[in-house]
PDB file of N, CA and C in Angstrom:
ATOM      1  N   UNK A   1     241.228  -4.307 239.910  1.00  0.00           N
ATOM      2  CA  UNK A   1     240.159  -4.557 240.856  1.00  0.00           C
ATOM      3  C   UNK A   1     240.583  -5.719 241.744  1.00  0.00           C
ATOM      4  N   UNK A   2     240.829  -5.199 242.740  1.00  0.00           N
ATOM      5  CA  UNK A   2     241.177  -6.597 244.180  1.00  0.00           C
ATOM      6  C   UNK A   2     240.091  -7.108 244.233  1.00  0.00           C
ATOM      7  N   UNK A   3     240.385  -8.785 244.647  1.00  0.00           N
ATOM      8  CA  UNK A   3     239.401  -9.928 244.918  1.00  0.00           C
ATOM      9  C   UNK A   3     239.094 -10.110 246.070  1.00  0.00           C
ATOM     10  N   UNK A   4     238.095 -10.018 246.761  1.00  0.00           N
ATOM     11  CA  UNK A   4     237.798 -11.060 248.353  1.00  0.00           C
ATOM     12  C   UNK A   4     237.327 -12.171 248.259  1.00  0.00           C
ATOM     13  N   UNK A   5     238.016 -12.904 248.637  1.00  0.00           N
ATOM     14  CA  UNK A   5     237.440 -14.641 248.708  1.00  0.00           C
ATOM     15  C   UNK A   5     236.019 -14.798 249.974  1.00  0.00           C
ATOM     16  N   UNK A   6     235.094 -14.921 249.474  1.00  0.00           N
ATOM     17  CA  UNK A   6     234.610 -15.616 250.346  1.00  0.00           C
ATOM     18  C   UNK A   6     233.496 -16.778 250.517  1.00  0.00           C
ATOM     19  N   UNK A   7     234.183 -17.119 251.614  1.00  0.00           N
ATOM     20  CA  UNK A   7     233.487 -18.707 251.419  1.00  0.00           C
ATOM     21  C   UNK A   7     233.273 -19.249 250.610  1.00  0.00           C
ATOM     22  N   UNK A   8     232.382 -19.691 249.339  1.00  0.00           N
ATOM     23  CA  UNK A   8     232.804 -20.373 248.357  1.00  0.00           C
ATOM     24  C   UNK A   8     232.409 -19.346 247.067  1.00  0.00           C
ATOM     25  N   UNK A   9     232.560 -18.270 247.281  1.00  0.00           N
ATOM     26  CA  UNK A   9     232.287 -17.215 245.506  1.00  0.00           C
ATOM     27  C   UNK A   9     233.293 -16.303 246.257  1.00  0.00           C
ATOM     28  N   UNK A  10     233.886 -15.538 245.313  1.00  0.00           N
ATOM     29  CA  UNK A  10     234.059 -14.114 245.048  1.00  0.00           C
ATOM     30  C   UNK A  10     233.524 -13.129 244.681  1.00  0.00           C
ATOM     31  N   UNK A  11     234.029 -12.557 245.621  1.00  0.00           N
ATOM     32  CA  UNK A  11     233.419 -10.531 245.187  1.00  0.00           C
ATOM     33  C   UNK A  11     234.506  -9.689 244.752  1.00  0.00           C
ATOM     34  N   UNK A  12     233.951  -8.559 244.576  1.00  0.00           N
ATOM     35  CA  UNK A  12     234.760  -7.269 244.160  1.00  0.00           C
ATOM     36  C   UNK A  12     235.283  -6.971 245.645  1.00  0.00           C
ATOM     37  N   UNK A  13     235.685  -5.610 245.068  1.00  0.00           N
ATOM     38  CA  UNK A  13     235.739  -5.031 246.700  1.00  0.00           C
ATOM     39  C   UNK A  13     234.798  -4.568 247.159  1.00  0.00           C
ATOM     40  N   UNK A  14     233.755  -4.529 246.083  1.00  0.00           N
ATOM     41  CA  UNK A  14     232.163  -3.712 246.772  1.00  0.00           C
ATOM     42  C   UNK A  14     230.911  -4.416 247.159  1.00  0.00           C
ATOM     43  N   UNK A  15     231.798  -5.807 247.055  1.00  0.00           N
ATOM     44  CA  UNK A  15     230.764  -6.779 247.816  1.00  0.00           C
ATOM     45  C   UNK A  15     230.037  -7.931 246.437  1.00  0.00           C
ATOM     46  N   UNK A  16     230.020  -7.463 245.275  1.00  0.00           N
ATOM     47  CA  UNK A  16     229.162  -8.325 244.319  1.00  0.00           C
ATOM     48  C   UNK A  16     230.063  -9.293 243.535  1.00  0.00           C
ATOM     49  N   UNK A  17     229.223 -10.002 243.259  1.00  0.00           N
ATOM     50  CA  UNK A  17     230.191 -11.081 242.571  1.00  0.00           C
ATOM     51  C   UNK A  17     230.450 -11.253 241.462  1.00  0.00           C
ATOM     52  N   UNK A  18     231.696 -11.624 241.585  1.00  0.00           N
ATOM     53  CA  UNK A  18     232.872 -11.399 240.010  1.00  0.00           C
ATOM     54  C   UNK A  18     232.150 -12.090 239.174  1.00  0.00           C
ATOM     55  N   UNK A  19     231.429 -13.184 239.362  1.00  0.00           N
ATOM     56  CA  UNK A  19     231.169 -14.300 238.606  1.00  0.00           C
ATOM     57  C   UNK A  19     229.682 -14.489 238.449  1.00  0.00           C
ATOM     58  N   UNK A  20     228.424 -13.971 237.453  1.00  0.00           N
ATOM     59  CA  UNK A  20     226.918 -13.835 238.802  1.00  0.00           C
ATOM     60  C   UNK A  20     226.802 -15.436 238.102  1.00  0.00           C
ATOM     61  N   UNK A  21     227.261 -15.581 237.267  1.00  0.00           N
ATOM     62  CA  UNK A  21     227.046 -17.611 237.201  1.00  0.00           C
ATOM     63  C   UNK A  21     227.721 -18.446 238.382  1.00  0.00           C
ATOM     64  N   UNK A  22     228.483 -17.893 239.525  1.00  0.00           N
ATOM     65  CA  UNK A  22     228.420 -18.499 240.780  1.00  0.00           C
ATOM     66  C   UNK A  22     227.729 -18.559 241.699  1.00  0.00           C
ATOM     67  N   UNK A  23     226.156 -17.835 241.300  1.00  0.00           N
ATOM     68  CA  UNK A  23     224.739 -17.575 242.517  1.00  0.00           C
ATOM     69  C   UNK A  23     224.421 -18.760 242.407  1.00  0.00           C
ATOM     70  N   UNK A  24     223.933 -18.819 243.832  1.00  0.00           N
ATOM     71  CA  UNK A  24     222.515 -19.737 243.802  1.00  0.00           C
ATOM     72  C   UNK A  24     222.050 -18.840 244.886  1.00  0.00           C
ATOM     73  N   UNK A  25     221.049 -19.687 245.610  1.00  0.00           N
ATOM     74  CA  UNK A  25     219.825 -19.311 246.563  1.00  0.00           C
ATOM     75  C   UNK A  25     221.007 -18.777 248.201  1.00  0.00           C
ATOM     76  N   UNK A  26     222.006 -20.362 248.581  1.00  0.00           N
ATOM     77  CA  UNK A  26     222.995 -19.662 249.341  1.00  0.00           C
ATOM     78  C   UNK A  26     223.687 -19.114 249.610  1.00  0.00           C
ATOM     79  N   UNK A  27     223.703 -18.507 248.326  1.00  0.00           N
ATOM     80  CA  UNK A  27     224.639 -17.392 248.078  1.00  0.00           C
ATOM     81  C   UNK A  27     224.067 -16.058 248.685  1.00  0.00           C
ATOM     82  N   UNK A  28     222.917 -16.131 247.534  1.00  0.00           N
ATOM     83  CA  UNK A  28     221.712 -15.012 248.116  1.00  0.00           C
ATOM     84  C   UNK A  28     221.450 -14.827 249.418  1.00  0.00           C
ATOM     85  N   UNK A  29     221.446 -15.766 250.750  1.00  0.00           N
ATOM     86  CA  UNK A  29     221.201 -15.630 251.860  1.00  0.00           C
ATOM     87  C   UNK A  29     222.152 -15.325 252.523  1.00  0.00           C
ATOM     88  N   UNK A  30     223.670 -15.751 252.164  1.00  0.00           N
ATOM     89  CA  UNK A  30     224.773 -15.169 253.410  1.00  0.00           C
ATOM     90  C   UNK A  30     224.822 -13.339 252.610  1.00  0.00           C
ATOM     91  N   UNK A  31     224.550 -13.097 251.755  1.00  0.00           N
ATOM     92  CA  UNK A  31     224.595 -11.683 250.776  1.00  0.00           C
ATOM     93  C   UNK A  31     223.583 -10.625 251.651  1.00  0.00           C
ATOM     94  N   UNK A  32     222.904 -11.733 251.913  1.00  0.00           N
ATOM     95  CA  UNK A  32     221.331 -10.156 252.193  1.00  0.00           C
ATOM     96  C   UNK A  32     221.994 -10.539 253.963  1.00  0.00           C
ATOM     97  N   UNK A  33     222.283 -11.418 254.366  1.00  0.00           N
ATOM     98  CA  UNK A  33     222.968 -11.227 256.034  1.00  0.00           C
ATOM     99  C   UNK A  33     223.728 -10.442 255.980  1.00  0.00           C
ATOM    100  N   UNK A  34     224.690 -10.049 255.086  1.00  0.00           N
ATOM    101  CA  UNK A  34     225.511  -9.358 255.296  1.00  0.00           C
ATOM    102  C   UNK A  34     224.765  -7.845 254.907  1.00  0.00           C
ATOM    103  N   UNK A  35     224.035  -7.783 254.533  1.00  0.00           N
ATOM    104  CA  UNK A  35     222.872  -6.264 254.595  1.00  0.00           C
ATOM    105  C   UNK A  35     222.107  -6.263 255.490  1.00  0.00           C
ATOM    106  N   UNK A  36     222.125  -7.441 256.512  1.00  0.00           N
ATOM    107  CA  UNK A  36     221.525  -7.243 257.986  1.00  0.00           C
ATOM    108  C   UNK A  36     219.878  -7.636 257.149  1.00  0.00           C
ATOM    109  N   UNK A  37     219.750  -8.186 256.263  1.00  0.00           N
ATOM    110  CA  UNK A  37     218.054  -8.651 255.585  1.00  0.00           C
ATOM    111  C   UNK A  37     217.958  -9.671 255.835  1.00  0.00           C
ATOM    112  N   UNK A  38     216.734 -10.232 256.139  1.00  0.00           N
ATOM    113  CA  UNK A  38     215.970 -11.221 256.037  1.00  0.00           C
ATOM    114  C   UNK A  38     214.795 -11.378 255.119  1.00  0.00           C
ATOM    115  N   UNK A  39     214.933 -12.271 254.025  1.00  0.00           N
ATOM    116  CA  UNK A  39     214.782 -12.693 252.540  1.00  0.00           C
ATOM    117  C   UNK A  39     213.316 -13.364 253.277  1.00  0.00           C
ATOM    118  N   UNK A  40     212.269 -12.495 252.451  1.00  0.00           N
ATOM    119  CA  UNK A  40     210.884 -13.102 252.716  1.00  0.00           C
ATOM    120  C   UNK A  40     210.172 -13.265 250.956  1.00  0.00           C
ATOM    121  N   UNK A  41     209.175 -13.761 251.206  1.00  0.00           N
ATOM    122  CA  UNK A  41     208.519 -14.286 249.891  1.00  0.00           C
ATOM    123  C   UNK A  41     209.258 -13.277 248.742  1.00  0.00           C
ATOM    124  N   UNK A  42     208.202 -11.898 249.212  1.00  0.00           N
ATOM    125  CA  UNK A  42     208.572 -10.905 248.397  1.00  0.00           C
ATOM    126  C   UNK A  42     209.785 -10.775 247.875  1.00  0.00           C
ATOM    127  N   UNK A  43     210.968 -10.897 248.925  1.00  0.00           N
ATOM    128  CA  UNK A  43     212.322 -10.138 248.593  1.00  0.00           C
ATOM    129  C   UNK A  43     212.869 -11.213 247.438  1.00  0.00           C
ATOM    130  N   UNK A  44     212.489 -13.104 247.564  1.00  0.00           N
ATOM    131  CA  UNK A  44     212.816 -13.846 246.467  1.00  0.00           C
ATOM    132  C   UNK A  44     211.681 -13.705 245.560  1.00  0.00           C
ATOM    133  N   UNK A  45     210.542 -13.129 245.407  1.00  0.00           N
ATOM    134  CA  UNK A  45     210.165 -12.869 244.284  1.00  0.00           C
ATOM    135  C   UNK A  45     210.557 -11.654 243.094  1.00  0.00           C
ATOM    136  N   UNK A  46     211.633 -11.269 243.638  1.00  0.00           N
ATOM    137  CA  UNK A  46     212.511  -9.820 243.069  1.00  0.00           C
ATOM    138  C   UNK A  46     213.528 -10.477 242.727  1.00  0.00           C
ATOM    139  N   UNK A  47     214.312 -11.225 243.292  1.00  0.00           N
ATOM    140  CA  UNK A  47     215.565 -11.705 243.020  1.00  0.00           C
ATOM    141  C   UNK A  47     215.669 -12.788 242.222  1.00  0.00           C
ATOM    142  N   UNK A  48     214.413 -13.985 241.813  1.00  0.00           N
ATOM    143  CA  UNK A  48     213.961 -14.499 241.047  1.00  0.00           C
ATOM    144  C   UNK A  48     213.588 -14.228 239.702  1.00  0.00           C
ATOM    145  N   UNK A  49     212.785 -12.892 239.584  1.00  0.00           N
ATOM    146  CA  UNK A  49     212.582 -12.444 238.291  1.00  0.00           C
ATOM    147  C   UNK A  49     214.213 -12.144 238.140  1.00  0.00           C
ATOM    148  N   UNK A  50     214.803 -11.113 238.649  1.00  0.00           N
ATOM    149  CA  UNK A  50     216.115 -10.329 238.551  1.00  0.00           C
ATOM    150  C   UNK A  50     216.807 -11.379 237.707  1.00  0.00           C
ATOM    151  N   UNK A  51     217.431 -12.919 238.341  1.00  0.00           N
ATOM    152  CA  UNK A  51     217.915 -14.014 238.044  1.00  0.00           C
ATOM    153  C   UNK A  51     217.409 -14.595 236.589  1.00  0.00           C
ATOM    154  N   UNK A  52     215.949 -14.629 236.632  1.00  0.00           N
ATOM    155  CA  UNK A  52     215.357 -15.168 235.127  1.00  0.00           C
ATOM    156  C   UNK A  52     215.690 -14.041 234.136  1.00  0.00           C
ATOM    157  N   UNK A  53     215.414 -13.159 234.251  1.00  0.00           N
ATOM    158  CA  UNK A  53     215.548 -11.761 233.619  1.00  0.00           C
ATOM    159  C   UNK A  53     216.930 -11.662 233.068  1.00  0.00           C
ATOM    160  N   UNK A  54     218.283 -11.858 234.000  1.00  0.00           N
ATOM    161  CA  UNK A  54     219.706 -11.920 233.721  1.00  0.00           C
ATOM    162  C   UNK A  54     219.831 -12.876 232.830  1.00  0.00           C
ATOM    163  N   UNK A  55     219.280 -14.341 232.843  1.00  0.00           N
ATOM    164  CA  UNK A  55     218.951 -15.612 232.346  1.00  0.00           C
ATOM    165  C   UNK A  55     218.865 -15.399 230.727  1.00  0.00           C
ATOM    166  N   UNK A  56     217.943 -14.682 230.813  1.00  0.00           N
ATOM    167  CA  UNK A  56     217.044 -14.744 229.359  1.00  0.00           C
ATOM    168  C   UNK A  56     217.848 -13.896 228.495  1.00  0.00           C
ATOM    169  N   UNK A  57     218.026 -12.578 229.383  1.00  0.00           N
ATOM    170  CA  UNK A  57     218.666 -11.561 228.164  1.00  0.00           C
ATOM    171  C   UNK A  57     220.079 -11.193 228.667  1.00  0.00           C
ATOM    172  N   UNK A  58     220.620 -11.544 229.381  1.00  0.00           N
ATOM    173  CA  UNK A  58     222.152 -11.149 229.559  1.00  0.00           C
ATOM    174  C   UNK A  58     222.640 -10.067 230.254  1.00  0.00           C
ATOM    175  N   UNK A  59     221.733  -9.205 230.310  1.00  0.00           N
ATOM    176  CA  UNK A  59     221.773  -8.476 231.036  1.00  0.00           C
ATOM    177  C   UNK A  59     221.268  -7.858 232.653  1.00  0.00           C
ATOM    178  N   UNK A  60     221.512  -6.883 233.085  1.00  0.00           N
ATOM    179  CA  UNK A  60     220.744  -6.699 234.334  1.00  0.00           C
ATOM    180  C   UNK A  60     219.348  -5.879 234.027  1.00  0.00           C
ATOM    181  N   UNK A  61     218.253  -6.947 235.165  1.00  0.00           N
ATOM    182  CA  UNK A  61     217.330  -5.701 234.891  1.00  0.00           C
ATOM    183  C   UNK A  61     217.338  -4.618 235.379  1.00  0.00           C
ATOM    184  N   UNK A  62     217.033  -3.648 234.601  1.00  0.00           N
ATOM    185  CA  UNK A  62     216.637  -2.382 235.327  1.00  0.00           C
ATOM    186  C   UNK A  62     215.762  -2.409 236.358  1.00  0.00           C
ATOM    187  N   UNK A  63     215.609  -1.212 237.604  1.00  0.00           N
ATOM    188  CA  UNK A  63     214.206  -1.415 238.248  1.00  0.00           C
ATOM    189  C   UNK A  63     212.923  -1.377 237.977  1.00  0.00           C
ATOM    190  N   UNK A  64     213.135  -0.378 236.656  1.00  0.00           N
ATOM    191  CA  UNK A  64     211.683  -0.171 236.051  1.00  0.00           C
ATOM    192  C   UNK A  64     210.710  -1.164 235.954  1.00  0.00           C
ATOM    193  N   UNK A  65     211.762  -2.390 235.534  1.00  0.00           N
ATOM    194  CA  UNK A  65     211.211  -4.292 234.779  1.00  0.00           C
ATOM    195  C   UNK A  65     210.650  -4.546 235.982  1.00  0.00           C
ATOM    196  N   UNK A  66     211.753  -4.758 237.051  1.00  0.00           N
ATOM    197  CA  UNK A  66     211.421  -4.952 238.557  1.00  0.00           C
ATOM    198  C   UNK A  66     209.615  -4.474 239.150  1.00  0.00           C
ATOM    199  N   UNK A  67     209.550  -3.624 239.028  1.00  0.00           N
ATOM    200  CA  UNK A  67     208.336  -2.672 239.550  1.00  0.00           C
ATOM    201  C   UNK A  67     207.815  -3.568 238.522  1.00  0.00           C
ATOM    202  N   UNK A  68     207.379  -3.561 237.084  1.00  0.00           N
ATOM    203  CA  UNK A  68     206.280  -3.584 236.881  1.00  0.00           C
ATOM    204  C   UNK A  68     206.016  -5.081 236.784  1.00  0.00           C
ATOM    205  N   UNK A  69     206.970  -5.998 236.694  1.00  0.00           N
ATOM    206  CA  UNK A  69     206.523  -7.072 237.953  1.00  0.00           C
ATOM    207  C   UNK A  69     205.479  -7.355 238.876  1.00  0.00           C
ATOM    208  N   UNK A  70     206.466  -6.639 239.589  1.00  0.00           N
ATOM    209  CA  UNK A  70     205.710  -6.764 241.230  1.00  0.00           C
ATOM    210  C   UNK A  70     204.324  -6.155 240.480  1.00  0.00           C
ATOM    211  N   UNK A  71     204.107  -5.048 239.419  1.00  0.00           N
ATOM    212  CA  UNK A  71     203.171  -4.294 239.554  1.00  0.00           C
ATOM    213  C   UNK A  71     201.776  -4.996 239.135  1.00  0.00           C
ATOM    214  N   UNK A  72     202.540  -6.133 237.951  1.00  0.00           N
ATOM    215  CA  UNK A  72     201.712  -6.876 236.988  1.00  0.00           C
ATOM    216  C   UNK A  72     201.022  -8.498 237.406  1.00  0.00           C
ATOM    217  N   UNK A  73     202.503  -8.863 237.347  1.00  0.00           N
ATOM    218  CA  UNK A  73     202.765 -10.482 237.745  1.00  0.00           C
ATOM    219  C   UNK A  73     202.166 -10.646 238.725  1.00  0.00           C
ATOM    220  N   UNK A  74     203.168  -9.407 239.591  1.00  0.00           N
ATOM    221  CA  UNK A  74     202.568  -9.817 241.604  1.00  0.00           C
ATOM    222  C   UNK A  74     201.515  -9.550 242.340  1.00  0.00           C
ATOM    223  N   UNK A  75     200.871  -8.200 241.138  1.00  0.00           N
ATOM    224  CA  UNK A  75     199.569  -7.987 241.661  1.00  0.00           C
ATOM    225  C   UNK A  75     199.781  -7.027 242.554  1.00  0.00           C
ATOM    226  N   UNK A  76     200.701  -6.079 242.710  1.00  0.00           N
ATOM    227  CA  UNK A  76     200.848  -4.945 243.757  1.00  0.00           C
ATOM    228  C   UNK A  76     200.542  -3.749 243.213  1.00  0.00           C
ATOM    229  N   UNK A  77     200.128  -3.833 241.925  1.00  0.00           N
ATOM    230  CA  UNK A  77     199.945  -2.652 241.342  1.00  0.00           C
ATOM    231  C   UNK A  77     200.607  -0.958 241.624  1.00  0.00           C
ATOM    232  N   UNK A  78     199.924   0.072 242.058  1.00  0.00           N
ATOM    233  CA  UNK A  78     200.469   1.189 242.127  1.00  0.00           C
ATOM    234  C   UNK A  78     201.628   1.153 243.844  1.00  0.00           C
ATOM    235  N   UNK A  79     201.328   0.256 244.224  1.00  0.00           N
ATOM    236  CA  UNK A  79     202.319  -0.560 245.400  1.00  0.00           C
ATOM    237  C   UNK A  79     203.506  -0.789 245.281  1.00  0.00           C
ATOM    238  N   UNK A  80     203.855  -0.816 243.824  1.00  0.00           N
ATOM    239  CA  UNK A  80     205.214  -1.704 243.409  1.00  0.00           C
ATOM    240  C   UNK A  80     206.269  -1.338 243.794  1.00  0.00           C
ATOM    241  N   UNK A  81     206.567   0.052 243.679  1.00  0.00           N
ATOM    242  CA  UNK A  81     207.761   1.045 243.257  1.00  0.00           C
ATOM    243  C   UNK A  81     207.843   1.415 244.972  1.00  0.00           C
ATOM    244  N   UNK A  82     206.898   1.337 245.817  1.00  0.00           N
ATOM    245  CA  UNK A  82     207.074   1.951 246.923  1.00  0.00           C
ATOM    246  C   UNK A  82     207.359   0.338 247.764  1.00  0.00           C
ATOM    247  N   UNK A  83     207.276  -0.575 247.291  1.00  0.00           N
ATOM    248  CA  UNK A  83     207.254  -1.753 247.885  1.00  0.00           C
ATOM    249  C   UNK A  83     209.126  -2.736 247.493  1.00  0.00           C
ATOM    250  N   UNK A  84     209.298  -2.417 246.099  1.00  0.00           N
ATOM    251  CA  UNK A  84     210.457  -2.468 246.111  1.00  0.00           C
ATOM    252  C   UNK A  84     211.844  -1.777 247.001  1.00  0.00           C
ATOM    253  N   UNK A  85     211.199  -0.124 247.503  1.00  0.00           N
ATOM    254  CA  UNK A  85     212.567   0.015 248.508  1.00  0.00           C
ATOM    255  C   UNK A  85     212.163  -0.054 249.347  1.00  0.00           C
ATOM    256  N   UNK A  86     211.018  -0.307 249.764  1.00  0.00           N
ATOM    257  CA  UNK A  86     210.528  -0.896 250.907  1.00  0.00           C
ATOM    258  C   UNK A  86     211.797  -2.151 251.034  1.00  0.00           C
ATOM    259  N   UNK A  87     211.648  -3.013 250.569  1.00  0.00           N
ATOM    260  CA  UNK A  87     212.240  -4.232 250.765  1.00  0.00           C
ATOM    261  C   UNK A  87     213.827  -4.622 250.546  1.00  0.00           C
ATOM    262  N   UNK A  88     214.223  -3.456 249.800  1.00  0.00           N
ATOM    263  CA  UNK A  88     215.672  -2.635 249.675  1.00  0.00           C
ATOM    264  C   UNK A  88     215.955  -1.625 249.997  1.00  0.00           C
ATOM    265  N   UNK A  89     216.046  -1.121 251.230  1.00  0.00           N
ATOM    266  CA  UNK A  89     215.890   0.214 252.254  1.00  0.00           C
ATOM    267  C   UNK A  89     217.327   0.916 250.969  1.00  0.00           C
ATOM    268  N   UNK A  90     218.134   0.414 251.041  1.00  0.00           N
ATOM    269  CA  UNK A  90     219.780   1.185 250.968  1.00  0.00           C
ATOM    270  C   UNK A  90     219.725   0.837 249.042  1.00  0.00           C
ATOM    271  N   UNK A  91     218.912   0.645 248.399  1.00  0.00           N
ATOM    272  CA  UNK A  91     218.548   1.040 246.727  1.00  0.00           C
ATOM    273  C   UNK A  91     219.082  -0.345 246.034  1.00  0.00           C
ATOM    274  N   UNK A  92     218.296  -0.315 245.206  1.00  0.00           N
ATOM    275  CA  UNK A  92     218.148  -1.592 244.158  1.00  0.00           C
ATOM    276  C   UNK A  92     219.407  -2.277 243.521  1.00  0.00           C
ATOM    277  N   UNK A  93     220.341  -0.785 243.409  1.00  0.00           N
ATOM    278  CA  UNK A  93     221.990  -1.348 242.843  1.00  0.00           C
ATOM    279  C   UNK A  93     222.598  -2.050 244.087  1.00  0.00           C
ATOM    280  N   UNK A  94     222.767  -1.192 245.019  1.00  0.00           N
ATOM    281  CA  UNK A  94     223.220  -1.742 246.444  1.00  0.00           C
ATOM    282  C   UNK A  94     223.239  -3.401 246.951  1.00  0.00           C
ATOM    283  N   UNK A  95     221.599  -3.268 247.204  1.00  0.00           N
ATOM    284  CA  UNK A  95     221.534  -4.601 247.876  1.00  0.00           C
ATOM    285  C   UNK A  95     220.457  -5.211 246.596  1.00  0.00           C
ATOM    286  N   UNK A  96     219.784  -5.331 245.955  1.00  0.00           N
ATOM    287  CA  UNK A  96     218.678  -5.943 245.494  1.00  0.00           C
ATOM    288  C   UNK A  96     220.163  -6.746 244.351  1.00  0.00           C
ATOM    289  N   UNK A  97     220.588  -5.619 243.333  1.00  0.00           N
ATOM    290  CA  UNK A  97     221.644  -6.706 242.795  1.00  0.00           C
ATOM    291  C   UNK A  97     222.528  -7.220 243.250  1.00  0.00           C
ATOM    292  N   UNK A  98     223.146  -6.929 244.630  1.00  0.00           N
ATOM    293  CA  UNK A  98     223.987  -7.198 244.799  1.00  0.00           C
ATOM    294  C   UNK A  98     223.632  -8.451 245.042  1.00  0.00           C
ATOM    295  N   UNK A  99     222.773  -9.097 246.218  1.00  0.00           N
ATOM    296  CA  UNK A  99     222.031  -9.931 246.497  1.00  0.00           C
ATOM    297  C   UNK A  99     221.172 -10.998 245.210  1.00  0.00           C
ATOM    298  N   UNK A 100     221.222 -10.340 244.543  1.00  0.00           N
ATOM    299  CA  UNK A 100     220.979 -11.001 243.190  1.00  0.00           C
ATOM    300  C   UNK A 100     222.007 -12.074 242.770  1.00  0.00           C
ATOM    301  N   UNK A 101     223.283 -11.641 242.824  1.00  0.00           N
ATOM    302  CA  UNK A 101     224.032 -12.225 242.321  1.00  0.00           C
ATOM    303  C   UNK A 101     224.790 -11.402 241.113  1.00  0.00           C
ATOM    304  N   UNK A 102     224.307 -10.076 241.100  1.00  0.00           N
ATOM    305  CA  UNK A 102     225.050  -9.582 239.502  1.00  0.00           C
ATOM    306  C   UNK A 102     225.624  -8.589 239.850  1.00  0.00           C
ATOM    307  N   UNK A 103     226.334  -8.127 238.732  1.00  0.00           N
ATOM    308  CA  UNK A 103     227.769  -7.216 238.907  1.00  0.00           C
ATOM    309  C   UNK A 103     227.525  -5.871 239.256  1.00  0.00           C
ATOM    310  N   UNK A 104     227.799  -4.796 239.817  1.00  0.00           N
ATOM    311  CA  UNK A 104     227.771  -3.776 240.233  1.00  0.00           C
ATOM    312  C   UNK A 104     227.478  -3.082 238.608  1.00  0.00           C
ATOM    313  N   UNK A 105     226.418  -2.411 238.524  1.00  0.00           N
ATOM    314  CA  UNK A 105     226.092  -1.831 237.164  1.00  0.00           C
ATOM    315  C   UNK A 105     226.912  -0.714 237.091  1.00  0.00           C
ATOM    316  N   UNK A 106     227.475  -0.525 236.362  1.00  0.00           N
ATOM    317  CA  UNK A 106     228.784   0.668 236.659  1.00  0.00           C
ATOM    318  C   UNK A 106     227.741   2.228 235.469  1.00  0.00           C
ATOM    319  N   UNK A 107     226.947   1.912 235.179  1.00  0.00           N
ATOM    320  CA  UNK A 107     226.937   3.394 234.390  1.00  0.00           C
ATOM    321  C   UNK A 107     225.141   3.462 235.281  1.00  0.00           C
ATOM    322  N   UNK A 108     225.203   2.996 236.004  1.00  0.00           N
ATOM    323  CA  UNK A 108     224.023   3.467 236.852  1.00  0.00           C
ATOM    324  C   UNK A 108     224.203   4.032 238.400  1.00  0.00           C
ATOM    325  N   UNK A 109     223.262   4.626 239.014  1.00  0.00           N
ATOM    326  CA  UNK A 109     223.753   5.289 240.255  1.00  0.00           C
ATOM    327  C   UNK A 109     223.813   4.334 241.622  1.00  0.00           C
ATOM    328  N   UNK A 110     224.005   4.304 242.573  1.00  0.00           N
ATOM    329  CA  UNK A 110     224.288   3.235 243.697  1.00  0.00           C
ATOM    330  C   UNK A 110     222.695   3.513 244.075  1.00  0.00           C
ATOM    331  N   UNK A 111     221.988   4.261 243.610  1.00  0.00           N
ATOM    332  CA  UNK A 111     220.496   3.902 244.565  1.00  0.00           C
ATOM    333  C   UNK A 111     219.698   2.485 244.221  1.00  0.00           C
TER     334      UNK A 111
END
């Protein structure tokens, strides 16, 4: 797997980073520029749980966790699931983790 350096983390070649203990918040923002996004409440209240969620259990969350979040926590109820690709047009593996900070989930699909 070839490396791209950039600016101060590395990625794969598919854009996510080798390392997701090299995220922070500026990371997250040159990530979603480069998906042409602009990061509003909502989009860091996804990438926040995502981050605590990675935090706690080591792993990535699924979207399912994601949704019922937004569905529970955030109060969007039957909103959630249509509000998450709302806010990730191009799918949750794509840009939501990528933008997260975590590794390309390899036994899941790119949506």
């Amino acid at each position: 797997m070839s490396a791209t350096k950039r600016a101060q983390f590395a990625t794969d070649e598919e854009g996510y980073l080798i390392d997701p203990a090299d995220w922070d918040e500026s990371i997250a923002l040159e990530l979603a520029e480069s998906e042409q996004l602009t990061l509003d409440d909502d989009h860091w209240r996804v990438i926040r749980f995502m981050r605590s969620y990675y935090d706690e259990h080591r792993v990535i969350a699924d979207a399912r966790f994601v949704i019922k979040h937004l569905a529970d926590e955030a109060g969007y109820g039957k909103e959630a699931k249509g509000l998450l690709f709302r806010l990730f047009p191009y799918g949750y593996v794509k840009q939501a983790c990528r933008i997260a900070g975590m590794r390309r989930p390899r036994a899941w699909s790119t949506g």
